[in-house]
PDB file of N, CA and C in Angstrom:
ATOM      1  N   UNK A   1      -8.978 -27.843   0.114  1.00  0.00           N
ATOM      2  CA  UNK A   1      -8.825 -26.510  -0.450  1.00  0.00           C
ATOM      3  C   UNK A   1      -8.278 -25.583   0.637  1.00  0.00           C
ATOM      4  N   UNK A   2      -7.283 -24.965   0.412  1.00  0.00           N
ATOM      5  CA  UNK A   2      -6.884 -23.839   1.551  1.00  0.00           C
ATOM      6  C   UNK A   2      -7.637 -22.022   1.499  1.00  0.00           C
ATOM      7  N   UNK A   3      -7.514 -21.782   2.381  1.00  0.00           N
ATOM      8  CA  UNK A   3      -8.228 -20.987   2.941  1.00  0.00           C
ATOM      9  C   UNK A   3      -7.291 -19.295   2.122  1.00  0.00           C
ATOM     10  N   UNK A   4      -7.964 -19.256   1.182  1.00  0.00           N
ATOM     11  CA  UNK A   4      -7.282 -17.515   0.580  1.00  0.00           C
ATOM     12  C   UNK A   4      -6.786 -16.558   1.460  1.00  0.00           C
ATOM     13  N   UNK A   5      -5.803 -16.479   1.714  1.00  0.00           N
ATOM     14  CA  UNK A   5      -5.211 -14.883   2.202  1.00  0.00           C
ATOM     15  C   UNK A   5      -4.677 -13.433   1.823  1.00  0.00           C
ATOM     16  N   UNK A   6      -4.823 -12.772   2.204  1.00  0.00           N
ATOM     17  CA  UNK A   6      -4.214 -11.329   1.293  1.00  0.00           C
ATOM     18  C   UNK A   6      -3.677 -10.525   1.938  1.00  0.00           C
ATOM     19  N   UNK A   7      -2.305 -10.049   2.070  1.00  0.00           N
ATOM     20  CA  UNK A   7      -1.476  -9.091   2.716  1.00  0.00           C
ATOM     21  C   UNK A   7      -1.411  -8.163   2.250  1.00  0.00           C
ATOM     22  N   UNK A   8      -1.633  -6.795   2.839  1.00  0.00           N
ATOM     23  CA  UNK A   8      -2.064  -5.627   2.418  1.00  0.00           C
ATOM     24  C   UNK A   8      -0.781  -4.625   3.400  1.00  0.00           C
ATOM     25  N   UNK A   9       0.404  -4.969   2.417  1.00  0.00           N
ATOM     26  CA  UNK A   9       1.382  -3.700   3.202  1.00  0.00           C
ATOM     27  C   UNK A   9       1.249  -1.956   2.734  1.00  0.00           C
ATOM     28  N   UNK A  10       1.377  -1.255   3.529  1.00  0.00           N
ATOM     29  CA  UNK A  10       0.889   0.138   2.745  1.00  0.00           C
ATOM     30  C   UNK A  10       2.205   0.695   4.223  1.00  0.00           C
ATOM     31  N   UNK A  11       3.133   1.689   3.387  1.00  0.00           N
ATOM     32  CA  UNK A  11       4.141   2.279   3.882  1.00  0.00           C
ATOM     33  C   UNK A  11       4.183   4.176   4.480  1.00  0.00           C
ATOM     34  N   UNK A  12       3.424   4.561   5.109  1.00  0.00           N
ATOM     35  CA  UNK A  12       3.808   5.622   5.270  1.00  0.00           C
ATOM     36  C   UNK A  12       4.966   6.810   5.053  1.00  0.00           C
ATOM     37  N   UNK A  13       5.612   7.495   4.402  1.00  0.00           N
ATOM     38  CA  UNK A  13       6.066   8.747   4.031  1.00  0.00           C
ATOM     39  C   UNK A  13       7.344   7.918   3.372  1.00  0.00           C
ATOM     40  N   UNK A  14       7.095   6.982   2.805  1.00  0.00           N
ATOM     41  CA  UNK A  14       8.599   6.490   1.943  1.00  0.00           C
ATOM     42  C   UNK A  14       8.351   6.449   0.689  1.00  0.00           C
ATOM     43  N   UNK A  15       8.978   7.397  -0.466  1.00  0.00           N
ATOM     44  CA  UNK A  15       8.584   7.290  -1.614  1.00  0.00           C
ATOM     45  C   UNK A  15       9.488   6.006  -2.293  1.00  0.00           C
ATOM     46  N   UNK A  16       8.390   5.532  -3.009  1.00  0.00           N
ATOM     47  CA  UNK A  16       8.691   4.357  -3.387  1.00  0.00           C
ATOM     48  C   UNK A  16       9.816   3.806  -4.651  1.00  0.00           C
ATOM     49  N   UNK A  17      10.973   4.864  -4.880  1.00  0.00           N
ATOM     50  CA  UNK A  17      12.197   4.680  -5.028  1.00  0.00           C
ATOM     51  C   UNK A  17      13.351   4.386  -3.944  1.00  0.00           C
ATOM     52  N   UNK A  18      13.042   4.711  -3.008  1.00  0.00           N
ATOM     53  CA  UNK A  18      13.686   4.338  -1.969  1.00  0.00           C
ATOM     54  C   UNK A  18      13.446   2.609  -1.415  1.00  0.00           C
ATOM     55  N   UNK A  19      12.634   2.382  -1.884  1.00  0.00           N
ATOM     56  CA  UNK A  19      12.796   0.731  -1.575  1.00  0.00           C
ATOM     57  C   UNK A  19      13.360  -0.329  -2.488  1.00  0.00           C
ATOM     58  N   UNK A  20      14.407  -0.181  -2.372  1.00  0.00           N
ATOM     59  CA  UNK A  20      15.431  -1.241  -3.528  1.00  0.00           C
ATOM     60  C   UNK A  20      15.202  -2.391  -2.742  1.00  0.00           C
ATOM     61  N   UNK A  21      15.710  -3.240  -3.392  1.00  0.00           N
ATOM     62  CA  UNK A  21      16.191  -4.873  -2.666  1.00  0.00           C
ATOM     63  C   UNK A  21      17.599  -4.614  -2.699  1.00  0.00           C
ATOM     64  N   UNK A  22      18.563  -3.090  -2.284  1.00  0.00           N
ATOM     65  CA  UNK A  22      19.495  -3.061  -1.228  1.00  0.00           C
ATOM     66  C   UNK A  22      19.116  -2.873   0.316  1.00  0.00           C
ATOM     67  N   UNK A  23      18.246  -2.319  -0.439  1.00  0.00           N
ATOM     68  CA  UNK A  23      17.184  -1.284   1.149  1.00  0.00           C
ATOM     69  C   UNK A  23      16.689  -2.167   1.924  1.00  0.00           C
ATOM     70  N   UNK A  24      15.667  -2.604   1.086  1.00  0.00           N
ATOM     71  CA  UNK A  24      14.952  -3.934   1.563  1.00  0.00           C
ATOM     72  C   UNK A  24      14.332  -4.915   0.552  1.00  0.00           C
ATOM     73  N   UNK A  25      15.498  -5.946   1.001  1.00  0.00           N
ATOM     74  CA  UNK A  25      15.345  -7.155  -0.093  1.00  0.00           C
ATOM     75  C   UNK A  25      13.577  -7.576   0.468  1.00  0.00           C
ATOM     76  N   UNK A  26      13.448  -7.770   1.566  1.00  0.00           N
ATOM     77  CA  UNK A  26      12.092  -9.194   1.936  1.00  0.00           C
ATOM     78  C   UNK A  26      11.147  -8.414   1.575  1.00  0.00           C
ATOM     79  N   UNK A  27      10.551  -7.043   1.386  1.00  0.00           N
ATOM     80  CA  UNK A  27       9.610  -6.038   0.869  1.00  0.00           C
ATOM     81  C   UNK A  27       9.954  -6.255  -0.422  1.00  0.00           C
ATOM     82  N   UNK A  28      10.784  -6.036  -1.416  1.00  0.00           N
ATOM     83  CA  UNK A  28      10.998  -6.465  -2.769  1.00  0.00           C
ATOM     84  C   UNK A  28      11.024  -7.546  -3.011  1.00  0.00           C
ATOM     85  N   UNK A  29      10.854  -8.578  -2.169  1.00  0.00           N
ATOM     86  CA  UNK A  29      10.861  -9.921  -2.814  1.00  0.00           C
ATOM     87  C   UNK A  29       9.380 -10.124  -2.672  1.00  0.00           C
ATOM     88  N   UNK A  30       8.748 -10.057  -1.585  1.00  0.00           N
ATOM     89  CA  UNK A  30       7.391 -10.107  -1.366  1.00  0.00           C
ATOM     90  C   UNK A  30       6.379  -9.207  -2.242  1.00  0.00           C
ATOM     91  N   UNK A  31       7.287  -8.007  -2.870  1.00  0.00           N
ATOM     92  CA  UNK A  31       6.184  -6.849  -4.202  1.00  0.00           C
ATOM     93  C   UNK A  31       6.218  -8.058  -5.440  1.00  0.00           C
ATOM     94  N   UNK A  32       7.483  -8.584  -5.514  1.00  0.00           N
ATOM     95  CA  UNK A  32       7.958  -9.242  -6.715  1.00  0.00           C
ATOM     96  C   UNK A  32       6.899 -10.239  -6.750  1.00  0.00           C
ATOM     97  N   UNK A  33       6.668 -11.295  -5.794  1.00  0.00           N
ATOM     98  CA  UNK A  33       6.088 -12.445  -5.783  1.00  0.00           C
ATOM     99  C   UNK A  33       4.360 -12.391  -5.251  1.00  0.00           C
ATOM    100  N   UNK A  34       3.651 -11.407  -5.671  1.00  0.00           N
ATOM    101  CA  UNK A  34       2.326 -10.730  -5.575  1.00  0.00           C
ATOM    102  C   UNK A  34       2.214  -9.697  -6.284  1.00  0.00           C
ATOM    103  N   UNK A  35       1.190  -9.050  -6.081  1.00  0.00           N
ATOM    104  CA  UNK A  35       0.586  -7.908  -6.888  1.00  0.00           C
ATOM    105  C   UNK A  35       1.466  -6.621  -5.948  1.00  0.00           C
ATOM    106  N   UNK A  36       1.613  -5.570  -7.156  1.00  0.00           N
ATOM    107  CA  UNK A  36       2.680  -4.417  -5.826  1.00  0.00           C
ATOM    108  C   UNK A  36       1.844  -3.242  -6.963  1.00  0.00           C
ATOM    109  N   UNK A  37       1.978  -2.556  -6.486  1.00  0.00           N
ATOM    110  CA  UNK A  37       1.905  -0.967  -6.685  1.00  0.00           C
ATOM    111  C   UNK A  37       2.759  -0.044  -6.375  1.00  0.00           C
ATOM    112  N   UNK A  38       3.919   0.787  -7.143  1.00  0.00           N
ATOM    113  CA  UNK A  38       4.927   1.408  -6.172  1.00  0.00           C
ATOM    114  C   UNK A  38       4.392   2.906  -7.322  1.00  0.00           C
ATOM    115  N   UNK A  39       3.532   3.255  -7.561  1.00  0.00           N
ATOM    116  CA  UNK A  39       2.868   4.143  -8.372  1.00  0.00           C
ATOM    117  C   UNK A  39       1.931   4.540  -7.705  1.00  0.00           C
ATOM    118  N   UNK A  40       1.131   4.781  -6.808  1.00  0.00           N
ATOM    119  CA  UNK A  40      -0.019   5.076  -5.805  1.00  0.00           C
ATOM    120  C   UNK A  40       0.133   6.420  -5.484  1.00  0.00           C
ATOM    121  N   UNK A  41      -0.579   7.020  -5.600  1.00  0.00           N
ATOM    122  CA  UNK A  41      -0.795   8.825  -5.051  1.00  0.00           C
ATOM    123  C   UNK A  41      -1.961   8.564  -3.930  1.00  0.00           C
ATOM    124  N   UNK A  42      -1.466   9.529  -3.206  1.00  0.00           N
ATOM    125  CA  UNK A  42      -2.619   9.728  -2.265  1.00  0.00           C
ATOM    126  C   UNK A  42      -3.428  10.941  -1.876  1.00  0.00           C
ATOM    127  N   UNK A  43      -4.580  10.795  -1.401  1.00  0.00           N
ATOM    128  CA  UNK A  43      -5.472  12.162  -1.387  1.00  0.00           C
ATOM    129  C   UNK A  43      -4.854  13.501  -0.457  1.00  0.00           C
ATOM    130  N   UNK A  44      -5.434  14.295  -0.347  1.00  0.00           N
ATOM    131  CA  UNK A  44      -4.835  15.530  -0.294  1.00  0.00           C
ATOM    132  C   UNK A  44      -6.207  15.978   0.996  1.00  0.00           C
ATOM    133  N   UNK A  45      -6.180  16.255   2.216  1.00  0.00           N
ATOM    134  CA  UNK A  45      -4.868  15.889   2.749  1.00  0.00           C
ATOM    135  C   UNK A  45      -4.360  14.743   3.240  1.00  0.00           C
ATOM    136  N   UNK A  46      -2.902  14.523   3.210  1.00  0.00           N
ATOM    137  CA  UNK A  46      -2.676  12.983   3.275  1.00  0.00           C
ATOM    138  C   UNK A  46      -2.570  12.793   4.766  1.00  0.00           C
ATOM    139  N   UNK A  47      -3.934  11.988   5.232  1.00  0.00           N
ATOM    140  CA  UNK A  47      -4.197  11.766   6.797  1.00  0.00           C
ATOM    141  C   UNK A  47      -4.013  10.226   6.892  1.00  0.00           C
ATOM    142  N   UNK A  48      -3.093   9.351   7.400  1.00  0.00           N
ATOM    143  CA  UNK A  48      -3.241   8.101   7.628  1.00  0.00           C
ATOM    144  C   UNK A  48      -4.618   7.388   7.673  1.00  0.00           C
ATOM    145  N   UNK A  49      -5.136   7.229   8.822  1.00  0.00           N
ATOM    146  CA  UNK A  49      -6.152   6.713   8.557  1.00  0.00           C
ATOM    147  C   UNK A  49      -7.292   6.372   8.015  1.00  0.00           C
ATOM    148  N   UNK A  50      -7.946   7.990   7.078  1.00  0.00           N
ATOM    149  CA  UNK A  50      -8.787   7.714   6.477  1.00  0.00           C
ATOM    150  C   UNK A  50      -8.051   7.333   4.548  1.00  0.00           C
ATOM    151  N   UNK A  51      -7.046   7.388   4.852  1.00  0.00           N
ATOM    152  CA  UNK A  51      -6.243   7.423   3.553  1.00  0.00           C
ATOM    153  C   UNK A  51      -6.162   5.306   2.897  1.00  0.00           C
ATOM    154  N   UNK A  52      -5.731   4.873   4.312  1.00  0.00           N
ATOM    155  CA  UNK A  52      -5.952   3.444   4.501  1.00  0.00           C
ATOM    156  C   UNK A  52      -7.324   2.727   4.293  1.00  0.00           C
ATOM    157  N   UNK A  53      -8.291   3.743   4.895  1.00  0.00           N
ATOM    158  CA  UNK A  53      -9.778   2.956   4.404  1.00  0.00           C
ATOM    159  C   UNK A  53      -9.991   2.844   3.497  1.00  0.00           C
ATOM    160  N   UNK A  54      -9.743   4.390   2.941  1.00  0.00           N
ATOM    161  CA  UNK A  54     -10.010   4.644   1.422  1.00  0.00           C
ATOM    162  C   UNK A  54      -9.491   3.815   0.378  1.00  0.00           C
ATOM    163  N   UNK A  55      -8.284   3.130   0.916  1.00  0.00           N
ATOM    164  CA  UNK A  55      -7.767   2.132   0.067  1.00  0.00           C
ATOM    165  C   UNK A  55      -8.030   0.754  -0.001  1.00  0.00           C
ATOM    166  N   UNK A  56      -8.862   0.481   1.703  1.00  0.00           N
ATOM    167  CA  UNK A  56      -9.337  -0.926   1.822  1.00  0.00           C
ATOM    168  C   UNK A  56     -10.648  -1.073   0.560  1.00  0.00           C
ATOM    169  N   UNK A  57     -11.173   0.325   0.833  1.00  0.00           N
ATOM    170  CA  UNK A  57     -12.665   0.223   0.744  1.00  0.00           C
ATOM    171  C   UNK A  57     -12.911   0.450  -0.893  1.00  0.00           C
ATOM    172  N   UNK A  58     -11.770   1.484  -1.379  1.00  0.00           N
ATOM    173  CA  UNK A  58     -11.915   1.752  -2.654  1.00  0.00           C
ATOM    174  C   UNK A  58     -13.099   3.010  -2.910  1.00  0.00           C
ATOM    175  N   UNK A  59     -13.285   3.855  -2.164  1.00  0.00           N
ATOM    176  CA  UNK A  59     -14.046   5.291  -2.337  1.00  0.00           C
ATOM    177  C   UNK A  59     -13.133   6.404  -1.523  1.00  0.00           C
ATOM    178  N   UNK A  60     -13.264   7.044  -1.897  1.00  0.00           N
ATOM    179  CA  UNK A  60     -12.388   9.080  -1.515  1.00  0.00           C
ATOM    180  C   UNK A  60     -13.049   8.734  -0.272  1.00  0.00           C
ATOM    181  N   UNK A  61     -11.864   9.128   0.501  1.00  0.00           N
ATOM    182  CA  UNK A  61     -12.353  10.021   2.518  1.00  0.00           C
ATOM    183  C   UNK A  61     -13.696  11.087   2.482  1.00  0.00           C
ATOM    184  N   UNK A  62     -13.819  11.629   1.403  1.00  0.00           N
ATOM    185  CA  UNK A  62     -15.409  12.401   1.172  1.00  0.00           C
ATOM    186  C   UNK A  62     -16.207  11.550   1.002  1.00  0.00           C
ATOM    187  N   UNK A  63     -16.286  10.840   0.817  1.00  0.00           N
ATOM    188  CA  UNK A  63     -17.379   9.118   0.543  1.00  0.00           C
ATOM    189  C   UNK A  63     -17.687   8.550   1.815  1.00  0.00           C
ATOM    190  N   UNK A  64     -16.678   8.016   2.222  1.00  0.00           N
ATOM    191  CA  UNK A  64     -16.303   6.941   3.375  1.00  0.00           C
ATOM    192  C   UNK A  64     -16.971   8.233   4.814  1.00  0.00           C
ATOM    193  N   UNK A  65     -16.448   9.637   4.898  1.00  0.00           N
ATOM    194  CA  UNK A  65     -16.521  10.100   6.117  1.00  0.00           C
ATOM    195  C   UNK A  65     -15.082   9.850   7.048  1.00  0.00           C
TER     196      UNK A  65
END
């Protein structure tokens, strides 16, 4: 049995019309061939890091701290 993995790309300040597979085919081939989200809003204010937990963890930056 092999060992499950999960790649978790998350893009900072690129709205997600801007990523064609002219732009970038290996990011569109890799959304294509897994689960993708190019619909995602983010909390307010939008701070990297706690914005990323919040997404590992699945609770608001008021939750997490």
């Amino acid at each position: 049995m092999s060992d499950p993995r999960v790649l978790v790309v998350s893009i900072d300040g690129v709205l997600p019309g801007l990523l064609t597979p002219t732009v970038a085919p290996a990011l569109t081939a890799l959304a294509r061939s897994g689960a993708s989200c190019f619909a995602a809003r983010t909390v307010r204010p939008a701070m990297t890091r706690p914005v990323h937990v919040s997404m590992l963890c699945g609770v608001d930056p008021s939750v997490q701290g």
